[in-house]
N, C-alpha and C. Protein backbone atom coordinates (compact mmCIF):
# COMPACT_ATOMS: atom_id res chain seq x y z
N UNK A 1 0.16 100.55 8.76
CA UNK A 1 0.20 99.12 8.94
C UNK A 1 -1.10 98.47 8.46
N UNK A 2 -2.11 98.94 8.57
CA UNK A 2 -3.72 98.24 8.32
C UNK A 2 -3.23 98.29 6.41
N UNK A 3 -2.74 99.38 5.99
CA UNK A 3 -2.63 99.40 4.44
C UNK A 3 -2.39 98.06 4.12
N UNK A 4 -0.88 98.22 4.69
CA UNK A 4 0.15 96.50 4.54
C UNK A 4 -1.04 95.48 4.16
N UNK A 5 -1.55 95.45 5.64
CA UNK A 5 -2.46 94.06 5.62
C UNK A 5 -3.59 94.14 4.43
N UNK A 6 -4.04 94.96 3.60
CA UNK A 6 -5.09 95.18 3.14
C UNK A 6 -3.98 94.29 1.49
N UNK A 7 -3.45 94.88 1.49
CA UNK A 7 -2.27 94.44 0.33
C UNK A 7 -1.82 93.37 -0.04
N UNK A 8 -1.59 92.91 1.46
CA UNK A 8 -1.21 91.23 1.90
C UNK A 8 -2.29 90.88 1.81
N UNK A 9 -3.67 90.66 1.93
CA UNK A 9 -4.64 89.77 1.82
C UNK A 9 -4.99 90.25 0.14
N UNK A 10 -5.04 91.09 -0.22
CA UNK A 10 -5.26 91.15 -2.05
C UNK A 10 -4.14 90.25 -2.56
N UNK A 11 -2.78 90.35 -2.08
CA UNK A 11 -1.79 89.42 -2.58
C UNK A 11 -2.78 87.82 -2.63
N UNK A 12 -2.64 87.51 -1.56
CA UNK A 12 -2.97 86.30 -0.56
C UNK A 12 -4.22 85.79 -1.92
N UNK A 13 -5.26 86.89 -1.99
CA UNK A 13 -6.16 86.12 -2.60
C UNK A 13 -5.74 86.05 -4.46
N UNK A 14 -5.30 87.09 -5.01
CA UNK A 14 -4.53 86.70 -6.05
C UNK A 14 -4.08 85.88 -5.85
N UNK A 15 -3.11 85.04 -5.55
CA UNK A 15 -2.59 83.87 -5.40
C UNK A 15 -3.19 82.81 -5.54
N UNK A 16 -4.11 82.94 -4.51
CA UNK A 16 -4.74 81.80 -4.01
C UNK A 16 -5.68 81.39 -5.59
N UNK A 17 -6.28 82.70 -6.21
CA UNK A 17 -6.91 82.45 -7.27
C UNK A 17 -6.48 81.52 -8.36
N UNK A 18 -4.83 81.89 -8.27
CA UNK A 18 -4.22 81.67 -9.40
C UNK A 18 -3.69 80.15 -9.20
N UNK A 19 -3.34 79.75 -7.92
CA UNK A 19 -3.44 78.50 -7.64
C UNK A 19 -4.54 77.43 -7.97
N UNK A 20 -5.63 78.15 -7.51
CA UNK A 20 -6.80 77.62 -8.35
C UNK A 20 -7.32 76.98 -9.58
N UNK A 21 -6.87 78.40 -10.09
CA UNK A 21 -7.16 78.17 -12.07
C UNK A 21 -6.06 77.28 -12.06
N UNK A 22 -4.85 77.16 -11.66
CA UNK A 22 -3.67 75.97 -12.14
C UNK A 22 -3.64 74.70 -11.77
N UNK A 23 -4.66 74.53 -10.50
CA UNK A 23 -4.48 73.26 -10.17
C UNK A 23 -6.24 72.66 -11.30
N UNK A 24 -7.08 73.81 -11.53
CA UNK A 24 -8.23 73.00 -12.39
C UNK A 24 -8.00 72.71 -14.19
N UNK A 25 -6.56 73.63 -14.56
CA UNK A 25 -6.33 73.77 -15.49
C UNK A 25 -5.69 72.40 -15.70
N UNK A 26 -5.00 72.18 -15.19
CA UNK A 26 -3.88 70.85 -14.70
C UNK A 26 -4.85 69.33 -14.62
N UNK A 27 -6.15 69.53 -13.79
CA UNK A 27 -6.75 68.83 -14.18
C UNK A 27 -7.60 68.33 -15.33
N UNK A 28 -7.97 69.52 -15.97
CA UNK A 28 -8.73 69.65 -17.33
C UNK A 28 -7.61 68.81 -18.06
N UNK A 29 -6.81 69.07 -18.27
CA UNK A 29 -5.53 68.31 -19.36
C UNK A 29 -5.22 66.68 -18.73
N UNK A 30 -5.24 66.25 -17.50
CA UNK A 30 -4.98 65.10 -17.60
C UNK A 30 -6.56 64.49 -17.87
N UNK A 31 -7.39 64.78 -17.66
CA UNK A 31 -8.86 64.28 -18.49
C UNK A 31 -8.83 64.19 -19.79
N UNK A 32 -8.56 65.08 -20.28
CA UNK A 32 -8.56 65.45 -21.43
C UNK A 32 -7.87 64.29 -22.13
N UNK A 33 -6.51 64.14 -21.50
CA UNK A 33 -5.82 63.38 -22.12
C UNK A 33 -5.92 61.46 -22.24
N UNK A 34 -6.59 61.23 -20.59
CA UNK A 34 -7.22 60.00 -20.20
C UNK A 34 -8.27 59.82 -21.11
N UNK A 35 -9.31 60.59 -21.79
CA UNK A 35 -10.23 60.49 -22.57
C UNK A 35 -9.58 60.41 -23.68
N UNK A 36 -8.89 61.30 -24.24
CA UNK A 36 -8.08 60.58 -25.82
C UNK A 36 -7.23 59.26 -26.11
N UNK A 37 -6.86 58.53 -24.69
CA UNK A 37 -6.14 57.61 -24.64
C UNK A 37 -7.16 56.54 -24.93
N UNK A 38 -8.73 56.68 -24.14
CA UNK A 38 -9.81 55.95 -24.20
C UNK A 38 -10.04 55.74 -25.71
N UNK A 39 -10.49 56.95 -25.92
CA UNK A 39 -11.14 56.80 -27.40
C UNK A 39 -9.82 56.22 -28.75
N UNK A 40 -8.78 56.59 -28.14
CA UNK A 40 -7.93 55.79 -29.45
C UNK A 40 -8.07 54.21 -29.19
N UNK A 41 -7.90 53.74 -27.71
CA UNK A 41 -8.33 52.33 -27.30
C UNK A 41 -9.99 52.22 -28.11
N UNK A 42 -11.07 52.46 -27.77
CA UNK A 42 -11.95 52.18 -28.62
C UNK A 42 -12.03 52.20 -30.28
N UNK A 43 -11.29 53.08 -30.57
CA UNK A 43 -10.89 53.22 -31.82
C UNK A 43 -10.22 52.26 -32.80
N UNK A 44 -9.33 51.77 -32.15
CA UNK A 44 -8.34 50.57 -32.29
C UNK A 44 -9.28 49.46 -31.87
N UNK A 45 -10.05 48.75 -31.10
CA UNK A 45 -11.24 47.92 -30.87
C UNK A 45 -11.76 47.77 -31.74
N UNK A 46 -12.88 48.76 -32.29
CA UNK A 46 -13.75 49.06 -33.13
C UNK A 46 -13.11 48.33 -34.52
N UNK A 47 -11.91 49.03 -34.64
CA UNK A 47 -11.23 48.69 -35.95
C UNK A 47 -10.79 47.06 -35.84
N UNK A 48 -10.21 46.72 -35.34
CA UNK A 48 -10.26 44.69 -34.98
C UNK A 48 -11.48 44.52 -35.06
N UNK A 49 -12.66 45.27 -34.68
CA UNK A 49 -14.21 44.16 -35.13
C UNK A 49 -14.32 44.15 -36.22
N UNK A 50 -14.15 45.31 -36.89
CA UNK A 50 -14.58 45.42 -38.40
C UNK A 50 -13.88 44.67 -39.25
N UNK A 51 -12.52 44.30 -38.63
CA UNK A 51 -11.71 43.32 -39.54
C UNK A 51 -12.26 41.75 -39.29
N UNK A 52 -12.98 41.63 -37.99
CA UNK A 52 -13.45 40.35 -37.58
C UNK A 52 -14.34 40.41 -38.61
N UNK A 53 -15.53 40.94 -38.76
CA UNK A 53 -16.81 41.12 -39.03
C UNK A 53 -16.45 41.24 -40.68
N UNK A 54 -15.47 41.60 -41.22
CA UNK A 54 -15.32 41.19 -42.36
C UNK A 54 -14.84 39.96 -42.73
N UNK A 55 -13.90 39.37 -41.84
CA UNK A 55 -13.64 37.81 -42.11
C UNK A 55 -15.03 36.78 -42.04
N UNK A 56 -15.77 37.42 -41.03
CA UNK A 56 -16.92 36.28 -41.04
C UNK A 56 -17.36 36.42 -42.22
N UNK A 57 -17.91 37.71 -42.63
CA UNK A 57 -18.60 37.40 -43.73
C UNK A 57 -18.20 36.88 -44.83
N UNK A 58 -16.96 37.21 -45.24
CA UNK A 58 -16.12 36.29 -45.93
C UNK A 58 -16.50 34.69 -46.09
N UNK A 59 -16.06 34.44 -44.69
CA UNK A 59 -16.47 33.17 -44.36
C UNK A 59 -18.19 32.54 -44.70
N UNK A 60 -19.04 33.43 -43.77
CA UNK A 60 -20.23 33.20 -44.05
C UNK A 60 -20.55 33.01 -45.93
N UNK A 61 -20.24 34.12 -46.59
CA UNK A 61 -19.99 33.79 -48.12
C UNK A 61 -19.94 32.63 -49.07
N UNK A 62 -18.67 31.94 -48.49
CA UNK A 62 -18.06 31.08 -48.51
C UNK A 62 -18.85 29.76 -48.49
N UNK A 63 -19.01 29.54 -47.01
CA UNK A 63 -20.33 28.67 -46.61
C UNK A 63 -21.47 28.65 -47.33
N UNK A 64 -21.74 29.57 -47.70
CA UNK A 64 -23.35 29.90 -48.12
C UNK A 64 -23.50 29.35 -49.96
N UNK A 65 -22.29 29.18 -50.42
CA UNK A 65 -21.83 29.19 -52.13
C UNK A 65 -22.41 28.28 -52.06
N UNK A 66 -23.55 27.87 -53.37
CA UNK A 66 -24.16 26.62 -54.50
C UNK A 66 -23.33 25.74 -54.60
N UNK A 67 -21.85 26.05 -54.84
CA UNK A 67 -21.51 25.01 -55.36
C UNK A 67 -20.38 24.28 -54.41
N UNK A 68 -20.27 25.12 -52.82
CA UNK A 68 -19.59 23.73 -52.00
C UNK A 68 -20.67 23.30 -51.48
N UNK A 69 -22.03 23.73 -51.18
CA UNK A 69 -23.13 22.97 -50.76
C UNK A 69 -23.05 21.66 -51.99
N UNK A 70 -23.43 22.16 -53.03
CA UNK A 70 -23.38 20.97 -54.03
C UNK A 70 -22.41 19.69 -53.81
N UNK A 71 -21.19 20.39 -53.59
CA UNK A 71 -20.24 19.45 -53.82
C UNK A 71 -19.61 18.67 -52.06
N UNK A 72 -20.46 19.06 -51.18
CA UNK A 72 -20.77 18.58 -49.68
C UNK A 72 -21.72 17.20 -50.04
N UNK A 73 -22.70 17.62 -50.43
CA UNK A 73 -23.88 16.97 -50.61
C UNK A 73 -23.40 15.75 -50.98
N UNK A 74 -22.86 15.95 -52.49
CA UNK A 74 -22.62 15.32 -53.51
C UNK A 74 -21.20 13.66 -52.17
N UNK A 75 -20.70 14.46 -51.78
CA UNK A 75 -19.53 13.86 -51.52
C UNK A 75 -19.23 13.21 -50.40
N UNK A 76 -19.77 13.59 -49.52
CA UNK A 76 -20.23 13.95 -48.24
C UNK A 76 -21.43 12.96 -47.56
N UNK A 77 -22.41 13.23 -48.50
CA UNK A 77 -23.70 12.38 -48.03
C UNK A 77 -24.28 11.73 -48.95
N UNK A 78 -23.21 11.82 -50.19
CA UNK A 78 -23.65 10.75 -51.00
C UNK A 78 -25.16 10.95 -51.89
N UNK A 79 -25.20 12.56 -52.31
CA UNK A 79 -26.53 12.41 -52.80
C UNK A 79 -26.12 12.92 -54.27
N UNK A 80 -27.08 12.75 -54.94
CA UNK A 80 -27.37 13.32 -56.73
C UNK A 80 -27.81 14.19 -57.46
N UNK A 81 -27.60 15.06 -58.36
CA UNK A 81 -28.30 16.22 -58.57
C UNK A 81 -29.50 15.41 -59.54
N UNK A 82 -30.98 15.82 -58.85
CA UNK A 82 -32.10 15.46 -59.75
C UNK A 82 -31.93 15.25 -61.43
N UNK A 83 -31.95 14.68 -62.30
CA UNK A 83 -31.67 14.33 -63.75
C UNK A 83 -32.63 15.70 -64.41
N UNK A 84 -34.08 15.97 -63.74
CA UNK A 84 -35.20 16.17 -63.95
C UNK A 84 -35.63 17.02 -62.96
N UNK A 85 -36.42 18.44 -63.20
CA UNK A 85 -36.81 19.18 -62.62
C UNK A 85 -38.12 18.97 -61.50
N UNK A 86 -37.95 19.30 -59.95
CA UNK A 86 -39.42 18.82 -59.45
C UNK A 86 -40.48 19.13 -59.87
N UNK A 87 -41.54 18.39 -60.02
CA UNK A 87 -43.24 19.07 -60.26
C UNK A 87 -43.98 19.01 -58.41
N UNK A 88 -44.80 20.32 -59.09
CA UNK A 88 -45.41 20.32 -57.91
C UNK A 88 -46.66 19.34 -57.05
């Protein structure tokens, strides 16, 4: 009878081991997976800025051109392009 019990508690702790590794294994994978869900969300983020951040500059571009400043100026506030180059 003491055998039995010696058997039953090696069972007992096999088990128990194996319960173990399955319930940390189980957790490793839903992390795992909460973190890939993250990073595709940042991923997808990241990618909408870069499309922002290319429209501005676009934009900024745009703004920044000689010749709608010129033609702001010109239209806008009513001014003239010099006939004659400034001296200093």
């Amino acid at each position: 009878m003491f055998i039995a019990k010696k058997t039953y508690l090696k069972i007992f702790f096999v088990i128990l081991a194996f319960a173990v590794f399955i319930i940390l294994y189980v957790d490793n994978v839903i992390r795992i997976r909460k973190i890939t869900r993250e990073k595709y969300q940042i991923e997808k983020r990241l990618e909408e800025i870069q499309n922002e951040n290319a429209i501005l500059d676009k934009k900024i571009n745009e703004l920044r051109s000689p010749e709608r400043i010129i033609t702001f100026a010109q239209e806008k506030l009513k001014m003239k392009l010099p006939q004659k180059a400034p001296k200093k």
